[in-house]
PDB file of N, CA and C in Angstrom:
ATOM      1  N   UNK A   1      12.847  24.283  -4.174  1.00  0.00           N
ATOM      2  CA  UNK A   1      12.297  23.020  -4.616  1.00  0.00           C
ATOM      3  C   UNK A   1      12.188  23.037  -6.136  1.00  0.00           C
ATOM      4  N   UNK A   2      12.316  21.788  -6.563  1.00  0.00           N
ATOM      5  CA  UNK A   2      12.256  22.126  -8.042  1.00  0.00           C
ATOM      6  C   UNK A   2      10.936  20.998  -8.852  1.00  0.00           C
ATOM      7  N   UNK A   3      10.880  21.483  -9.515  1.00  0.00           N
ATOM      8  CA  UNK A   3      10.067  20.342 -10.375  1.00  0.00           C
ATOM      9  C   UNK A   3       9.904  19.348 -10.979  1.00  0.00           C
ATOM     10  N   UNK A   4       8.948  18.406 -10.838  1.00  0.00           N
ATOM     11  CA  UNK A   4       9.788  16.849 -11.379  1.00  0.00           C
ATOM     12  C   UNK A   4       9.314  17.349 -12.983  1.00  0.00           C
ATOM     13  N   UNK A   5      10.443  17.162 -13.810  1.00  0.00           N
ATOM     14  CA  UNK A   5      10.149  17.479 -14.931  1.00  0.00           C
ATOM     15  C   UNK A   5       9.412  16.477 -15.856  1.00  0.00           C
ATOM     16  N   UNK A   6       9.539  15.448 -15.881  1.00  0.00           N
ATOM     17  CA  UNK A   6       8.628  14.597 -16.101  1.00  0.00           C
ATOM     18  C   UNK A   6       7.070  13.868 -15.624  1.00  0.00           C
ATOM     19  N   UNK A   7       5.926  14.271 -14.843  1.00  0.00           N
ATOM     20  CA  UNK A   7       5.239  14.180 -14.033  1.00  0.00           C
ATOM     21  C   UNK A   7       4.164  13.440 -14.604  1.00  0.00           C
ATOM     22  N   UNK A   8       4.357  12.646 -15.446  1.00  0.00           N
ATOM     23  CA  UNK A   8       3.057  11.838 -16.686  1.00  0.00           C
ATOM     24  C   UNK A   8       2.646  11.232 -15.515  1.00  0.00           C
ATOM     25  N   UNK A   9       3.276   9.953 -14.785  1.00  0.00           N
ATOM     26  CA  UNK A   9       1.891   9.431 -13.772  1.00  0.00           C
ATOM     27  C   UNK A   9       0.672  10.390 -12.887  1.00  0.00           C
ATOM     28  N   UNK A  10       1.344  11.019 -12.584  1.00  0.00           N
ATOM     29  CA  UNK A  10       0.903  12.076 -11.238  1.00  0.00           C
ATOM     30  C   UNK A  10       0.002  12.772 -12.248  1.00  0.00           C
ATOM     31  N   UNK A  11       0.053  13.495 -13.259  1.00  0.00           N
ATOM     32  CA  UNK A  11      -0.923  14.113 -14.050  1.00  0.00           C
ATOM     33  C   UNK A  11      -1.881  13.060 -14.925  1.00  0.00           C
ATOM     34  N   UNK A  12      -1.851  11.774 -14.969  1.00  0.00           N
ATOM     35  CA  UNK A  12      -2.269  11.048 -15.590  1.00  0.00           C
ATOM     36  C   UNK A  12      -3.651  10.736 -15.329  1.00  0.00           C
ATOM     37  N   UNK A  13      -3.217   9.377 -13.670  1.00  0.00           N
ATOM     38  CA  UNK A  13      -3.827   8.803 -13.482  1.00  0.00           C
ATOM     39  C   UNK A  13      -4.143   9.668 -12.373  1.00  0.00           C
ATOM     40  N   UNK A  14      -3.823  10.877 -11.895  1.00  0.00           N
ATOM     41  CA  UNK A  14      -4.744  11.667 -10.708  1.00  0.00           C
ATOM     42  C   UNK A  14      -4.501  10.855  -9.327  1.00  0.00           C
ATOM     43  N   UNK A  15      -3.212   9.961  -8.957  1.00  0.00           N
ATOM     44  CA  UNK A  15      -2.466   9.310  -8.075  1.00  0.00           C
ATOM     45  C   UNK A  15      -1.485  10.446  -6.582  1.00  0.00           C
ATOM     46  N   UNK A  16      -1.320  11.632  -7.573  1.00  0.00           N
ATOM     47  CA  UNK A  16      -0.957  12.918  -6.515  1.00  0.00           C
ATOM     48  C   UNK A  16      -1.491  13.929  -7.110  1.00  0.00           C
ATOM     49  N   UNK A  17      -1.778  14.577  -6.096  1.00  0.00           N
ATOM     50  CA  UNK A  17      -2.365  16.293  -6.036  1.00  0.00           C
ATOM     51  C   UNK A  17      -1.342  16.965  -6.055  1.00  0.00           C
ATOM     52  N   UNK A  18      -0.692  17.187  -7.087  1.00  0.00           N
ATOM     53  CA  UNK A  18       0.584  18.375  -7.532  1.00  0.00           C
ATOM     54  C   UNK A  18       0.282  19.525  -6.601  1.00  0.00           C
ATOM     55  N   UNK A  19       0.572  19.795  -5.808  1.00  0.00           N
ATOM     56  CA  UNK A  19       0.275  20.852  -4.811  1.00  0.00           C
ATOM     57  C   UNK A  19       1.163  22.216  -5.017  1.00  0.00           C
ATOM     58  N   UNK A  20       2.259  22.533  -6.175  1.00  0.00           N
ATOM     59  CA  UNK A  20       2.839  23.365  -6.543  1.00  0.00           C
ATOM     60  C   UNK A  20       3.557  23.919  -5.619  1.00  0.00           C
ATOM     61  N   UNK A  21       4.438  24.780  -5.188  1.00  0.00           N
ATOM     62  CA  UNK A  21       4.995  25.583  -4.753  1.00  0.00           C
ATOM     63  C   UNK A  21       5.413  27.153  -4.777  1.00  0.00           C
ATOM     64  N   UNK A  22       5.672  28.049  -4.059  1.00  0.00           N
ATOM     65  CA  UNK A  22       6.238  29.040  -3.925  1.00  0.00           C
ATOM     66  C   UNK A  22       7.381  29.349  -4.281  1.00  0.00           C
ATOM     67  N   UNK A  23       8.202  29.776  -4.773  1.00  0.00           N
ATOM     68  CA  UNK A  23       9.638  29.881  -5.786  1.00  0.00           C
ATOM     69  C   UNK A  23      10.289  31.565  -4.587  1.00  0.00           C
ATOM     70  N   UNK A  24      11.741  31.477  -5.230  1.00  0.00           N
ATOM     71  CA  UNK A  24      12.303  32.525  -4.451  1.00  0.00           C
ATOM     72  C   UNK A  24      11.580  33.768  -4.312  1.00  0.00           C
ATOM     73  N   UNK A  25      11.040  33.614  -5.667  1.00  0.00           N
ATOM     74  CA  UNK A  25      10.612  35.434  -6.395  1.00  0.00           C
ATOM     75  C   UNK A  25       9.423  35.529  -5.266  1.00  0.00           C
ATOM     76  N   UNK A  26       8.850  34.456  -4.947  1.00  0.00           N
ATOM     77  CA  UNK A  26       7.252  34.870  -4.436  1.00  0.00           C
ATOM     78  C   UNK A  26       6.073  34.037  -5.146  1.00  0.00           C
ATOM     79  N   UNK A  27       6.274  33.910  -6.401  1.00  0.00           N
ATOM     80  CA  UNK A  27       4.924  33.416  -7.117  1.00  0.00           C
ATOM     81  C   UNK A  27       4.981  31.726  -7.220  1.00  0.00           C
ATOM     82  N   UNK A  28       3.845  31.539  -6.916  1.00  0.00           N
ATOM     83  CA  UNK A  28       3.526  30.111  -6.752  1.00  0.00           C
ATOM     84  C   UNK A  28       3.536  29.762  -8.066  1.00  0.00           C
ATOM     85  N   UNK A  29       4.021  29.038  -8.462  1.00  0.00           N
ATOM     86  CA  UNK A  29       4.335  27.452  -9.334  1.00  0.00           C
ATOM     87  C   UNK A  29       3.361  26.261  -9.597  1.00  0.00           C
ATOM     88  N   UNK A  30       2.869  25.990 -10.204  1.00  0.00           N
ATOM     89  CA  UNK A  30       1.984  24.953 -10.142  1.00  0.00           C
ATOM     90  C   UNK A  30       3.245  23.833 -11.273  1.00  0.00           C
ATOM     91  N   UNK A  31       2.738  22.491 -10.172  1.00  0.00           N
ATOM     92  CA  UNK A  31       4.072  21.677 -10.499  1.00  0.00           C
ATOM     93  C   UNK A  31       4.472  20.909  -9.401  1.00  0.00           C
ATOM     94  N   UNK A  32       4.580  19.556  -9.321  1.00  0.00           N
ATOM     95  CA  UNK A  32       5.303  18.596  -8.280  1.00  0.00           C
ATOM     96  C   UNK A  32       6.167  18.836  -7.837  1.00  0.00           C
ATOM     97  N   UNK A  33       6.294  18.710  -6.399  1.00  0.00           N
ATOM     98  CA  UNK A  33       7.267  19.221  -5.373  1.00  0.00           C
ATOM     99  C   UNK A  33       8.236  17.363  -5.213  1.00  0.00           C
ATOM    100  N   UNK A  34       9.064  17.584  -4.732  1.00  0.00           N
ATOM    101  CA  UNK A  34       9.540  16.035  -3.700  1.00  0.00           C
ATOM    102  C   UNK A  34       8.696  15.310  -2.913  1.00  0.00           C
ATOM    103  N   UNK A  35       8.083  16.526  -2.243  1.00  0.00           N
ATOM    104  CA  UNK A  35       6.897  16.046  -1.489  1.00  0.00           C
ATOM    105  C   UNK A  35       5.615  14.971  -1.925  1.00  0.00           C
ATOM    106  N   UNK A  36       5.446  15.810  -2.862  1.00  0.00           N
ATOM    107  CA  UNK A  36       4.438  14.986  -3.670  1.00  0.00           C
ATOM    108  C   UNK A  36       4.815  13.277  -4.353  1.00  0.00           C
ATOM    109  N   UNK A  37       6.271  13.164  -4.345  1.00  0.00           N
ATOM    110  CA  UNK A  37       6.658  12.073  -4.452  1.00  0.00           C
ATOM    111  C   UNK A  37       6.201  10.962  -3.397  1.00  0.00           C
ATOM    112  N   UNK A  38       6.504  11.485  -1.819  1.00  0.00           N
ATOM    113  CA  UNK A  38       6.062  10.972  -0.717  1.00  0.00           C
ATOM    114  C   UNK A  38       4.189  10.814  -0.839  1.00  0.00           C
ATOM    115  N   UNK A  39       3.937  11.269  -1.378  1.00  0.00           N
ATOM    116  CA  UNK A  39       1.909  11.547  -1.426  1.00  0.00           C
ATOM    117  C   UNK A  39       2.078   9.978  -2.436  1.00  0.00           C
ATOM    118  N   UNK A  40       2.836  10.307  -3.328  1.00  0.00           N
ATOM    119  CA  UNK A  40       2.693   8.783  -4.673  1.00  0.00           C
ATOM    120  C   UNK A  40       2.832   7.509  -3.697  1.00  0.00           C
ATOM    121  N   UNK A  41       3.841   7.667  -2.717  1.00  0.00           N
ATOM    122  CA  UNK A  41       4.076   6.341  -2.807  1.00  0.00           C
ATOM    123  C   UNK A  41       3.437   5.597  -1.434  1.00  0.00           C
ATOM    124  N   UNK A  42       2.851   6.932  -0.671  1.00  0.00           N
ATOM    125  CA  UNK A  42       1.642   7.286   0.175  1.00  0.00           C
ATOM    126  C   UNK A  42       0.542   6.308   0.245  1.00  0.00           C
ATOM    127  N   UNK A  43      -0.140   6.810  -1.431  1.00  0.00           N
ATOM    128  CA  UNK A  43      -1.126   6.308  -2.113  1.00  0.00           C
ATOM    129  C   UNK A  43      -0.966   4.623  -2.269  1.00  0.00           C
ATOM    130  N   UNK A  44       0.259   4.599  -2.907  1.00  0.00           N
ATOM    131  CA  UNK A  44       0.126   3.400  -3.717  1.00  0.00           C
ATOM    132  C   UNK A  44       0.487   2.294  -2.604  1.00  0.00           C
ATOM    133  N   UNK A  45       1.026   2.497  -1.570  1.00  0.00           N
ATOM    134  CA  UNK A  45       1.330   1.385   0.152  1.00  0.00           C
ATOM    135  C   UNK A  45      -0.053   1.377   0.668  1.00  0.00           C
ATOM    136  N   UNK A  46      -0.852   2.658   0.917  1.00  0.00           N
ATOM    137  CA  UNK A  46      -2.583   2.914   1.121  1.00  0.00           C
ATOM    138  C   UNK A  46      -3.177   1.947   0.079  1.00  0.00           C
ATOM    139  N   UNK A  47      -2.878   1.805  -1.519  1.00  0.00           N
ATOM    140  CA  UNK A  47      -3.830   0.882  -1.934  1.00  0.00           C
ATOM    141  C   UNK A  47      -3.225  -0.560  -1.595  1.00  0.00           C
ATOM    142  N   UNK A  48      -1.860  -0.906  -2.010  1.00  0.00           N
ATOM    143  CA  UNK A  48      -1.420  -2.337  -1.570  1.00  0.00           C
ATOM    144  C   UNK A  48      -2.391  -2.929  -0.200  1.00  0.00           C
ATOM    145  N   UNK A  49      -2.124  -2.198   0.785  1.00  0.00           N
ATOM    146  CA  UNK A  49      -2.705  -2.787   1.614  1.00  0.00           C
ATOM    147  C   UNK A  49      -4.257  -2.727   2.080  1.00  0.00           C
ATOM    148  N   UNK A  50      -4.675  -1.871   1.434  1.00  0.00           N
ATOM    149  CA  UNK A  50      -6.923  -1.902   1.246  1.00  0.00           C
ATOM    150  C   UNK A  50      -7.113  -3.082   0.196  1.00  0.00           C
ATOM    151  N   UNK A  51      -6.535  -3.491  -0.294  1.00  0.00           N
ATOM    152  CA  UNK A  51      -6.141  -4.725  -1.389  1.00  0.00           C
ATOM    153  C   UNK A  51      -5.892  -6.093  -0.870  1.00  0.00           C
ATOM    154  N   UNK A  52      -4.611  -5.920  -0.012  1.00  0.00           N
ATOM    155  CA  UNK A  52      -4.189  -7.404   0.835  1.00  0.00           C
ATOM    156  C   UNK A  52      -5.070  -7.839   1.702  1.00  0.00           C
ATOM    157  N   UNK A  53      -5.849  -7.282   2.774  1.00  0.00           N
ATOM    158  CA  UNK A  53      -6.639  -7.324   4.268  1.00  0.00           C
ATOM    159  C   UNK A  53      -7.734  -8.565   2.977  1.00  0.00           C
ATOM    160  N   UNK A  54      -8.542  -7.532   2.212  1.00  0.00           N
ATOM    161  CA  UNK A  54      -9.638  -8.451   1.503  1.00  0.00           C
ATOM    162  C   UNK A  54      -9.302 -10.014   1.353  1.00  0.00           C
ATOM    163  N   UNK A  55      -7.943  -9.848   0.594  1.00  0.00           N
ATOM    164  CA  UNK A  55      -7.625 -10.604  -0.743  1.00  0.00           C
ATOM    165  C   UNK A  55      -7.253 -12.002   0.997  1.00  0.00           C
ATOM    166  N   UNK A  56      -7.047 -11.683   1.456  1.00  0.00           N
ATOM    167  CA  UNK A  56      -6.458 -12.593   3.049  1.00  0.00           C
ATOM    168  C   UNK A  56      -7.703 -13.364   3.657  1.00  0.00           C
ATOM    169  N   UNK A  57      -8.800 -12.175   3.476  1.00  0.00           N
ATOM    170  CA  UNK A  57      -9.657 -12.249   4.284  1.00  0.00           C
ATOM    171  C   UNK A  57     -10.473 -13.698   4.143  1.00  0.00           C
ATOM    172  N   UNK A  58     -10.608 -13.705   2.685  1.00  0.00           N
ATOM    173  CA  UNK A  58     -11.674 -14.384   1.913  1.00  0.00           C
ATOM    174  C   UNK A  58     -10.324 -15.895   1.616  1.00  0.00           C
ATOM    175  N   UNK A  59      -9.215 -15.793   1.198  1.00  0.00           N
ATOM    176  CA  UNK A  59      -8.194 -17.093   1.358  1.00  0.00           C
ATOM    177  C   UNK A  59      -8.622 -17.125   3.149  1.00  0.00           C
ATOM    178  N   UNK A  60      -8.396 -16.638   3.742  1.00  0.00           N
ATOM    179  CA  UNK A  60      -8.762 -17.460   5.107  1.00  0.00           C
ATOM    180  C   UNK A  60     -10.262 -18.067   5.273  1.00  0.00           C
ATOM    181  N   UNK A  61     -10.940 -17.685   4.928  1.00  0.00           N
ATOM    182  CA  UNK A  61     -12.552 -18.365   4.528  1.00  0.00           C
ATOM    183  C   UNK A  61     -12.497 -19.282   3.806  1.00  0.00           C
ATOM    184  N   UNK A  62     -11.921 -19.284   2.615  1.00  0.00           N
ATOM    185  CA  UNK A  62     -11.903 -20.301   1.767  1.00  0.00           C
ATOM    186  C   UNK A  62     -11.352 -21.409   2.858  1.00  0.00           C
ATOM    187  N   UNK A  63     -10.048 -20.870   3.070  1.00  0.00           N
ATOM    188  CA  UNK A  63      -9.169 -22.268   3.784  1.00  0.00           C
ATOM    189  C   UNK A  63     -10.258 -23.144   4.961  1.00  0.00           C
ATOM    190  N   UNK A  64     -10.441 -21.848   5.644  1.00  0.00           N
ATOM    191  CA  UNK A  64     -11.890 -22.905   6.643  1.00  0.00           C
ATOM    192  C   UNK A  64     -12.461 -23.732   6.081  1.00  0.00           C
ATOM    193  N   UNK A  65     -13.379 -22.965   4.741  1.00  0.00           N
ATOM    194  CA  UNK A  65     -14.296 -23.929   3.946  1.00  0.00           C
ATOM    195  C   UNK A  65     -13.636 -25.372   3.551  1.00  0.00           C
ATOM    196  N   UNK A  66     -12.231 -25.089   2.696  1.00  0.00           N
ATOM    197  CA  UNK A  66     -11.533 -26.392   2.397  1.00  0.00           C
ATOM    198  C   UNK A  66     -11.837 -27.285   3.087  1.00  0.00           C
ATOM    199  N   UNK A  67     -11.556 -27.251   4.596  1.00  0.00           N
ATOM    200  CA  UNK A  67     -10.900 -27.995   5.732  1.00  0.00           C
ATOM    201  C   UNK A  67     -12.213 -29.093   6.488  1.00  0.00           C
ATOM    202  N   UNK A  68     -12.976 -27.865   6.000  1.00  0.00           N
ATOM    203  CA  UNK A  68     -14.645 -28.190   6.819  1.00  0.00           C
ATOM    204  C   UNK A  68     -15.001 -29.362   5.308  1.00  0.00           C
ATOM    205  N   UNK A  69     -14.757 -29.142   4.780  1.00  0.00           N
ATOM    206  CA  UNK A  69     -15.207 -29.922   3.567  1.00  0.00           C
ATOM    207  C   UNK A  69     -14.461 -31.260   3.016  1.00  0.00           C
ATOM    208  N   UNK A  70     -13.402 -31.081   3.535  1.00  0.00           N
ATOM    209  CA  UNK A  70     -12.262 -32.190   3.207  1.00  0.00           C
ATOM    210  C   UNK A  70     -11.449 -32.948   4.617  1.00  0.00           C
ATOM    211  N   UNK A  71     -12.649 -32.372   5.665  1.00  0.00           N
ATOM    212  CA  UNK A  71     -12.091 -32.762   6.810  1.00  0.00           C
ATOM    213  C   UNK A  71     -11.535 -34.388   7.173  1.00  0.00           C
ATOM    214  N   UNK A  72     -12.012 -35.549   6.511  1.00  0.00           N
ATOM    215  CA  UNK A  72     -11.821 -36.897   6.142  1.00  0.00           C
ATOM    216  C   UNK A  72     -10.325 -36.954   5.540  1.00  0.00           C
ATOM    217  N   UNK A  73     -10.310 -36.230   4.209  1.00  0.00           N
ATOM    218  CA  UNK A  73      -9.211 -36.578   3.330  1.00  0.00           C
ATOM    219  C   UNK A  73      -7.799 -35.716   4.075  1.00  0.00           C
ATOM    220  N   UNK A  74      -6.991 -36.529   4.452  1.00  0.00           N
ATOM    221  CA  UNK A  74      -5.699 -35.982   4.567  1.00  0.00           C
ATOM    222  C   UNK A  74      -4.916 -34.768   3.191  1.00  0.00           C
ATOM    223  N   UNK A  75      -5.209 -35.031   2.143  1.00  0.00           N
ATOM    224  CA  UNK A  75      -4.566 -34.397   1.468  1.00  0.00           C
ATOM    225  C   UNK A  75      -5.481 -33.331   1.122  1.00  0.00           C
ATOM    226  N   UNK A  76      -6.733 -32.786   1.331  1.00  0.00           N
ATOM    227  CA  UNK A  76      -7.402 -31.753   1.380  1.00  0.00           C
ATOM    228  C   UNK A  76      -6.895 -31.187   2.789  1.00  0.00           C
ATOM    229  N   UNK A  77      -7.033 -31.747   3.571  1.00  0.00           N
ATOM    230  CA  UNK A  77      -6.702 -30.997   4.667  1.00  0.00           C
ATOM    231  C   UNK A  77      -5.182 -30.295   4.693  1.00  0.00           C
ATOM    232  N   UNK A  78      -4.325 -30.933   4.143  1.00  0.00           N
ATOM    233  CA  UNK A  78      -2.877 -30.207   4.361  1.00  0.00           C
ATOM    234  C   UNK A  78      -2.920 -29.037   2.977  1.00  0.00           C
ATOM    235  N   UNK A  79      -3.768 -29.455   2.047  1.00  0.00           N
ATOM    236  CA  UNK A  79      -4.152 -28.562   1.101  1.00  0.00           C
ATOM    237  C   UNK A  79      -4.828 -26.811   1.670  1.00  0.00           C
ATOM    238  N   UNK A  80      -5.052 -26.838   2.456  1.00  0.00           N
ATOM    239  CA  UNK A  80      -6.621 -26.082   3.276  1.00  0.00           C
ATOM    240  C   UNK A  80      -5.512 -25.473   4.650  1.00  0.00           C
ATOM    241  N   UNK A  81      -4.893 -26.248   5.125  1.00  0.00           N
ATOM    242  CA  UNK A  81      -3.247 -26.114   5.866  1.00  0.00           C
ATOM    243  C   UNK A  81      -2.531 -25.022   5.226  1.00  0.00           C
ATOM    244  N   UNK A  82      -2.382 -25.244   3.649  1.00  0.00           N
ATOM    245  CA  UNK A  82      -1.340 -24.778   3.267  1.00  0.00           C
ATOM    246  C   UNK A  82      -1.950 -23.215   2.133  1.00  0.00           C
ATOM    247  N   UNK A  83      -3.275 -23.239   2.354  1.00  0.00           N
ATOM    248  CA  UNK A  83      -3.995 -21.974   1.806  1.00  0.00           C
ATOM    249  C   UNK A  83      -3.971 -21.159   3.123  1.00  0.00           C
ATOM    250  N   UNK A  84      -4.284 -21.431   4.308  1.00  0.00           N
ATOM    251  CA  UNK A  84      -4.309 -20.566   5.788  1.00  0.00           C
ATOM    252  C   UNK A  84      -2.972 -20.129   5.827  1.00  0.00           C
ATOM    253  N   UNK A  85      -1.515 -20.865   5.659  1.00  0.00           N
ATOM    254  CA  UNK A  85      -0.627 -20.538   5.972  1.00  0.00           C
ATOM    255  C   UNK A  85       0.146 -19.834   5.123  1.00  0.00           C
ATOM    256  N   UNK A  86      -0.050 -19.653   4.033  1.00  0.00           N
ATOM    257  CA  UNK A  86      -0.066 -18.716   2.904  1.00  0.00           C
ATOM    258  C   UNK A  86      -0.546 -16.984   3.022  1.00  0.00           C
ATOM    259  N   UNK A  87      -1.556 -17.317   3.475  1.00  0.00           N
ATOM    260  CA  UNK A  87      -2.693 -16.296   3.649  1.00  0.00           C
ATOM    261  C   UNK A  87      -2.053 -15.473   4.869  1.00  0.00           C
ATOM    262  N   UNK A  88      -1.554 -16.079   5.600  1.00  0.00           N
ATOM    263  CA  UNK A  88      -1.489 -14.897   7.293  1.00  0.00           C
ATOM    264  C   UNK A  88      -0.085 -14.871   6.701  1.00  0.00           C
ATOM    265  N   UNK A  89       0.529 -15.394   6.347  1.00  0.00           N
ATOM    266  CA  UNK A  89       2.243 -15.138   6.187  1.00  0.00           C
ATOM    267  C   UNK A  89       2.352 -13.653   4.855  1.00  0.00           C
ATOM    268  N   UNK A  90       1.505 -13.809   3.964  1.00  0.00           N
ATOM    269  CA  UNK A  90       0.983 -12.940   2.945  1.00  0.00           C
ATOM    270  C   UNK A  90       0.693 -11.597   3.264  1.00  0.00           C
ATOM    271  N   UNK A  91      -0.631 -11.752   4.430  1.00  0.00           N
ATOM    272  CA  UNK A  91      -0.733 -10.372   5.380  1.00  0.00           C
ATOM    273  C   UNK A  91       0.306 -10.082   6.441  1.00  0.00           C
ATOM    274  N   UNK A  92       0.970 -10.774   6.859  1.00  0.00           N
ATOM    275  CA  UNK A  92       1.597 -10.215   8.241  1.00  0.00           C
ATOM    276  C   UNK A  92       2.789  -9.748   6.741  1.00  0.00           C
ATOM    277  N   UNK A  93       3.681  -9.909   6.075  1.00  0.00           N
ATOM    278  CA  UNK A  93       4.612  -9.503   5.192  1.00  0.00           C
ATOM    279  C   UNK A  93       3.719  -8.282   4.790  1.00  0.00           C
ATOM    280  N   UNK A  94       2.594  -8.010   3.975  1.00  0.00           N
ATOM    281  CA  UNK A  94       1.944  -6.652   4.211  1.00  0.00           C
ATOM    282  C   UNK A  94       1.722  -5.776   5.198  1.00  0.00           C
ATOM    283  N   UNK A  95       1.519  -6.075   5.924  1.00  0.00           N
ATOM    284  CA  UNK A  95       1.566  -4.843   7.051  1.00  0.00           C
ATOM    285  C   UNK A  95       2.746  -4.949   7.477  1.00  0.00           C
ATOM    286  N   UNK A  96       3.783  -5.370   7.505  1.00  0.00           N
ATOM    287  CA  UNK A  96       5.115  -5.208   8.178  1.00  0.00           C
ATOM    288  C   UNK A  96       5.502  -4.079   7.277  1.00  0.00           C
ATOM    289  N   UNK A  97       5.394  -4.689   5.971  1.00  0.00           N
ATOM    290  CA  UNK A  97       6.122  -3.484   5.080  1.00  0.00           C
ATOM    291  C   UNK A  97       5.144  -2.180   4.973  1.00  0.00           C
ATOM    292  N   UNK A  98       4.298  -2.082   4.757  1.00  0.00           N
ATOM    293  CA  UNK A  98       3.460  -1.025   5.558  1.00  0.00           C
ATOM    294  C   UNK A  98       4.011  -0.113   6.151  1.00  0.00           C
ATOM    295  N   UNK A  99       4.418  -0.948   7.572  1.00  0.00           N
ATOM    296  CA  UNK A  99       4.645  -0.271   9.059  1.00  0.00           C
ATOM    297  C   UNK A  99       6.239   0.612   8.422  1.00  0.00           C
ATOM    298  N   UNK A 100       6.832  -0.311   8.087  1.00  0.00           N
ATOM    299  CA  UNK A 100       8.118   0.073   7.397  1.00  0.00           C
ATOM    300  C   UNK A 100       8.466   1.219   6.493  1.00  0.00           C
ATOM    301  N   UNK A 101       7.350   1.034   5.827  1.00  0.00           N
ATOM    302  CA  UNK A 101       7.740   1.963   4.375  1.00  0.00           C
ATOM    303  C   UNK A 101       6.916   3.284   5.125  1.00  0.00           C
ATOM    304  N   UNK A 102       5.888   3.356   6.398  1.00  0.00           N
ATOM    305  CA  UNK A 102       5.074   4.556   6.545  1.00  0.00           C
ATOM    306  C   UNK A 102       6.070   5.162   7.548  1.00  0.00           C
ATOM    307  N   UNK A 103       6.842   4.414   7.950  1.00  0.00           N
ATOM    308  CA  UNK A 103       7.651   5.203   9.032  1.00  0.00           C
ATOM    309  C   UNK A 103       8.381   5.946   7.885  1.00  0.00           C
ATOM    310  N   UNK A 104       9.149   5.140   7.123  1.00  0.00           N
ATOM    311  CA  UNK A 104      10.155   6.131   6.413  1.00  0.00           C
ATOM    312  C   UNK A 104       9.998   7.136   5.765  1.00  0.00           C
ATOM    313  N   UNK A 105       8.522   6.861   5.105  1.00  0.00           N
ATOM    314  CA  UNK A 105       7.963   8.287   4.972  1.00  0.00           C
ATOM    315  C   UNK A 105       7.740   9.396   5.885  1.00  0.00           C
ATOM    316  N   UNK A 106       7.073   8.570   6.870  1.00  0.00           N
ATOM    317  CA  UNK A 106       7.108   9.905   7.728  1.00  0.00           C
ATOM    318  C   UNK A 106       8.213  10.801   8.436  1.00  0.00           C
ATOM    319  N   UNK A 107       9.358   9.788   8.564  1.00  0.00           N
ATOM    320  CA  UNK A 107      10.479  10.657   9.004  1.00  0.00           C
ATOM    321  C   UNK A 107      11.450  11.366   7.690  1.00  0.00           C
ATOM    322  N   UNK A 108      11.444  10.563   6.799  1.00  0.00           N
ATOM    323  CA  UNK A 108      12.064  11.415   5.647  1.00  0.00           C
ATOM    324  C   UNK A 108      11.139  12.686   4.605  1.00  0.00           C
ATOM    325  N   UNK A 109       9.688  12.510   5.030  1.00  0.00           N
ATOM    326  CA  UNK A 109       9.046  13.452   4.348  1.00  0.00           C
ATOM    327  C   UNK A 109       7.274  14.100   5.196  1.00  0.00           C
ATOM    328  N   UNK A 110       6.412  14.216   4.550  1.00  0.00           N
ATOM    329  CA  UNK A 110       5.774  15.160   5.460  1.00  0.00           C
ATOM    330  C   UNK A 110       5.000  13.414   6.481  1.00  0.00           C
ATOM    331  N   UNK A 111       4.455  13.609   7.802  1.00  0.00           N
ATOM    332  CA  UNK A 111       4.143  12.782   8.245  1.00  0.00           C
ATOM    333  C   UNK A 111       2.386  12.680   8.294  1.00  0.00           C
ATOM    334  N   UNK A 112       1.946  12.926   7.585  1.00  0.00           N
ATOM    335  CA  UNK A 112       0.685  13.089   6.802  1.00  0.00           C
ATOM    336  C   UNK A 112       0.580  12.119   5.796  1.00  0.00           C
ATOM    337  N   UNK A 113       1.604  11.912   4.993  1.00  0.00           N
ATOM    338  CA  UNK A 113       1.332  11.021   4.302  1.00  0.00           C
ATOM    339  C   UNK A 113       0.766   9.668   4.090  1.00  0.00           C
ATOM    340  N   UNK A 114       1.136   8.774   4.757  1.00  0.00           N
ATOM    341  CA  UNK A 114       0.564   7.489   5.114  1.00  0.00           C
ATOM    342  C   UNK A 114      -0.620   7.604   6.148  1.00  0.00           C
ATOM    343  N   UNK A 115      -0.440   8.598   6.506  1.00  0.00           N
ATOM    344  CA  UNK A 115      -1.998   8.219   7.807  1.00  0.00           C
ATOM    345  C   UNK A 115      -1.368   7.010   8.626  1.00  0.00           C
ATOM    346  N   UNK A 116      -1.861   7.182   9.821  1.00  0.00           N
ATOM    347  CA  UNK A 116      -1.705   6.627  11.152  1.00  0.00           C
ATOM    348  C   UNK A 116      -2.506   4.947  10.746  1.00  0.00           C
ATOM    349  N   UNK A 117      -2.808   4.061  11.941  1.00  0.00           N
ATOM    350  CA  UNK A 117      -3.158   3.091  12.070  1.00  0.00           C
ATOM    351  C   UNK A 117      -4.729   3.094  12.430  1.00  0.00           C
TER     352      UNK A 117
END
């Protein structure tokens, strides 16, 4: 395994745990593996989506609120229509790619990475 020779994010912002490696000779290495690539992008699909669920949660509240509030006016209502339908089309495209990107991790690299459902 070799080392990403450039590793500024990963040492930066503390986004992967450089977990180092073992080398032919025997002596462990401290230093990003490939693996640890899979941990980055792990992380960053783990935050996208602790991010989307909220950001959905509260546009679907709002949209209720709209609807409940503008229930008279036709053009609030397709307004309040068109914040709900935004909102679930927004999350279901997040967790699809999710589902997507955690499989491929897990079959192309360690299956730890993404965590289960």
């Amino acid at each position: 395994m070799t080392n990403f020779p450039h590793n500024l994010l990963a040492q930066a912002g503390g986004l992967v745990p450089c977990t180092g490696y073992v080398d032919s000779s025997g002596r462990f290495v401290d230093g990003c593996t490939y693996l640890d690539l899979f941990t980055l992008a792990g992380t960053i699909v783990r935050f996208i989506v602790e991010l989307a669920v909220p950001v959905a949660t509260i546009a679907i509240v709002a949209a209720g609120i709209y609807l409940v509030a503008y229930a008279g006016n036709e053009s609030g209502r397709s307004t309040a229509k068109g914040i709900l339908k935004t909102a679930v089309i927004g999350l279901f495209l997040t967790l699809a790619a999710y589902l997507i990107i955690s499989s491929i991790l897990h079959y192309l690299g360690n299956p730890d990475v993404v965590g289960g459902w």
